[in-house]
Each structure stands twice: as C-alpha cells, then as structure tokens.
C-alpha atoms as a PDB file:
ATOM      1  CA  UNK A   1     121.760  62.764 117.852  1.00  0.00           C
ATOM      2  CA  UNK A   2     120.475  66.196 116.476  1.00  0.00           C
ATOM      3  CA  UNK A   3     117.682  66.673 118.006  1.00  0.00           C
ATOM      4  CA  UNK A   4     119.960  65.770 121.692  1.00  0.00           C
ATOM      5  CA  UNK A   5     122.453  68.651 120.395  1.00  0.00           C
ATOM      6  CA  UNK A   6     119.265  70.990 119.371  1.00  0.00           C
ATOM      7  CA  UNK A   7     117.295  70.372 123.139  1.00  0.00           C
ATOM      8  CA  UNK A   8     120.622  70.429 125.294  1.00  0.00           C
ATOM      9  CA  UNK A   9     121.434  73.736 123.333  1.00  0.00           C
ATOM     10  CA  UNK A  10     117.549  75.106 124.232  1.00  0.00           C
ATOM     11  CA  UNK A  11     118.004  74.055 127.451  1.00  0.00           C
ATOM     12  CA  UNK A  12     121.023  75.929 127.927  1.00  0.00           C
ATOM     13  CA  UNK A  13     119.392  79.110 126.962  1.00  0.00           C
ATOM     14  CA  UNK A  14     116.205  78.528 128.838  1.00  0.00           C
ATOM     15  CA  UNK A  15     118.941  78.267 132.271  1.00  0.00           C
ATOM     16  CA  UNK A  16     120.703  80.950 131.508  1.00  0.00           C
ATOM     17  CA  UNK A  17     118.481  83.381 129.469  1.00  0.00           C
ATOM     18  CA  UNK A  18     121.820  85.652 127.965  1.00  0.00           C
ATOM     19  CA  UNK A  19     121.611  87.804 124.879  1.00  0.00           C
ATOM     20  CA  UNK A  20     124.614  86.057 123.328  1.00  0.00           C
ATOM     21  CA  UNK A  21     123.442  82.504 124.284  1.00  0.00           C
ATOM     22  CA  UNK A  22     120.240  83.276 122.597  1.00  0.00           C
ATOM     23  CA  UNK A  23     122.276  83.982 119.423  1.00  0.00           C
ATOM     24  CA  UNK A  24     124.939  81.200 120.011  1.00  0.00           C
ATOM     25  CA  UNK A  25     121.899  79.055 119.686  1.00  0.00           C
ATOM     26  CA  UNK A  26     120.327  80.379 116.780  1.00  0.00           C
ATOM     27  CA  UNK A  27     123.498  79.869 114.958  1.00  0.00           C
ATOM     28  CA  UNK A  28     123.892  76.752 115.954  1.00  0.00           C
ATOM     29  CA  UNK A  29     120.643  75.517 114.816  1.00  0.00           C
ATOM     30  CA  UNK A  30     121.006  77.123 111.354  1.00  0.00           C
ATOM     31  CA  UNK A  31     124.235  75.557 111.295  1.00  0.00           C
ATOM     32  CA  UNK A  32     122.664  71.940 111.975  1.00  0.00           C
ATOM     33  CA  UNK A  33     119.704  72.500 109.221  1.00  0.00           C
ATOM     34  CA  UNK A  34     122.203  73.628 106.741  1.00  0.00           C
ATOM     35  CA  UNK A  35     124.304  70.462 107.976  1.00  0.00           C
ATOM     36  CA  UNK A  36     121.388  68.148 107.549  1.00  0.00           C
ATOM     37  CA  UNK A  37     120.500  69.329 104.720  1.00  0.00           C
ATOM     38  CA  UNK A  38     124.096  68.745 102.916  1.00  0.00           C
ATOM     39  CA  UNK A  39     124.085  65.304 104.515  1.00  0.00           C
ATOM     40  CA  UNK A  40     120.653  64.296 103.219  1.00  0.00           C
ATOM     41  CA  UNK A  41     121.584  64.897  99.484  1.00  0.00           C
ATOM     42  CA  UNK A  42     125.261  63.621 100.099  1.00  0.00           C
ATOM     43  CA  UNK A  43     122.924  60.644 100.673  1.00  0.00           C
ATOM     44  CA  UNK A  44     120.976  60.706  97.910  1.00  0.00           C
ATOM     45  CA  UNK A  45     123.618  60.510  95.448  1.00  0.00           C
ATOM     46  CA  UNK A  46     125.372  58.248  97.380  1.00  0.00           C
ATOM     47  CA  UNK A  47     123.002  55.575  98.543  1.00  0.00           C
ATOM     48  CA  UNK A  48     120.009  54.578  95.728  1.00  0.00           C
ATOM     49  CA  UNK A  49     118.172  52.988  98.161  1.00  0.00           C
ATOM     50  CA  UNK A  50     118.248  56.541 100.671  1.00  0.00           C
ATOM     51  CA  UNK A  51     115.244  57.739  98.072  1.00  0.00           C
ATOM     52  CA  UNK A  52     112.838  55.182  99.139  1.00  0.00           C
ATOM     53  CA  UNK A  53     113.280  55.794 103.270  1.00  0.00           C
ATOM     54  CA  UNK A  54     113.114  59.579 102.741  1.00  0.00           C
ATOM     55  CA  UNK A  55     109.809  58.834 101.115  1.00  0.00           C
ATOM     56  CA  UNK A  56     108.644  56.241 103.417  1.00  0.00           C
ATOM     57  CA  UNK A  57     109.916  58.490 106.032  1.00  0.00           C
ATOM     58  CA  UNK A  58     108.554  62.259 105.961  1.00  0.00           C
ATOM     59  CA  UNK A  59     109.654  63.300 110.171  1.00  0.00           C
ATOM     60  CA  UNK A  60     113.013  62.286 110.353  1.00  0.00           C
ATOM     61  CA  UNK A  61     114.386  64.599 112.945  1.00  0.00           C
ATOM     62  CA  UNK A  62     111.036  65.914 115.012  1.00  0.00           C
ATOM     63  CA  UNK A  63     108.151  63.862 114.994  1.00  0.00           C
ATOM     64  CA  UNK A  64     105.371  65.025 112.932  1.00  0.00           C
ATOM     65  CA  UNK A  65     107.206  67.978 112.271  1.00  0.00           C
ATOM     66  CA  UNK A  66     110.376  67.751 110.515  1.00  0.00           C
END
C-alpha cells in the first residue's frame, strides 16, 4: 500500500514536472517515513511476536532497499 501511494505520487510528478508538485511530493514521502516509522514501533510494543518478522524481514517496503 505505501509503496502504491509513493510510485502513483512519482508518477504524478514525472507527468506533470511542476515546482510545487515536486515539493507536494517530497512532503508527502517524509510524511509516509515518519508514518512508518511511528507504526513500526507502535508495533513493537504492541505485538511481541512483530520483533522476530522485523528481523527475519530486513526490506519491508522496497525490495533490497528498505
């Protein structure tokens, strides 16, 4: 589901290459990291067993990347 938001919102910019898209976007992908990020510890303390896929799983949003 992010990474749908994250490429529809690159894809946007790519079509229609505006300053304030280009900024729009930016914000919106801190926003989503920062989002991510609060919902992957709101796991942790939530779930004990969310430790042992966040090890077992190091790319959960990109691939080999993040």
């Amino acid at each position: 589901m992010y990474l749908a938001e994250l490429l529809m919102a690159v894809g946007i910019v790519i079509v229609a290459m505006h300053l304030t898209l280009v900024i729009g976007v930016c914000v919106v992908i801190v926003l989503q990291v920062v989002r991510i990020s609060a919902e992957e510890q709101l796991l942790m303390r939530t779930m004990p067993t969310y430790g042992t896929y966040v090890r077992a799983t190091r790319c959960r949003l990109i691939p080999s990347v993040w």
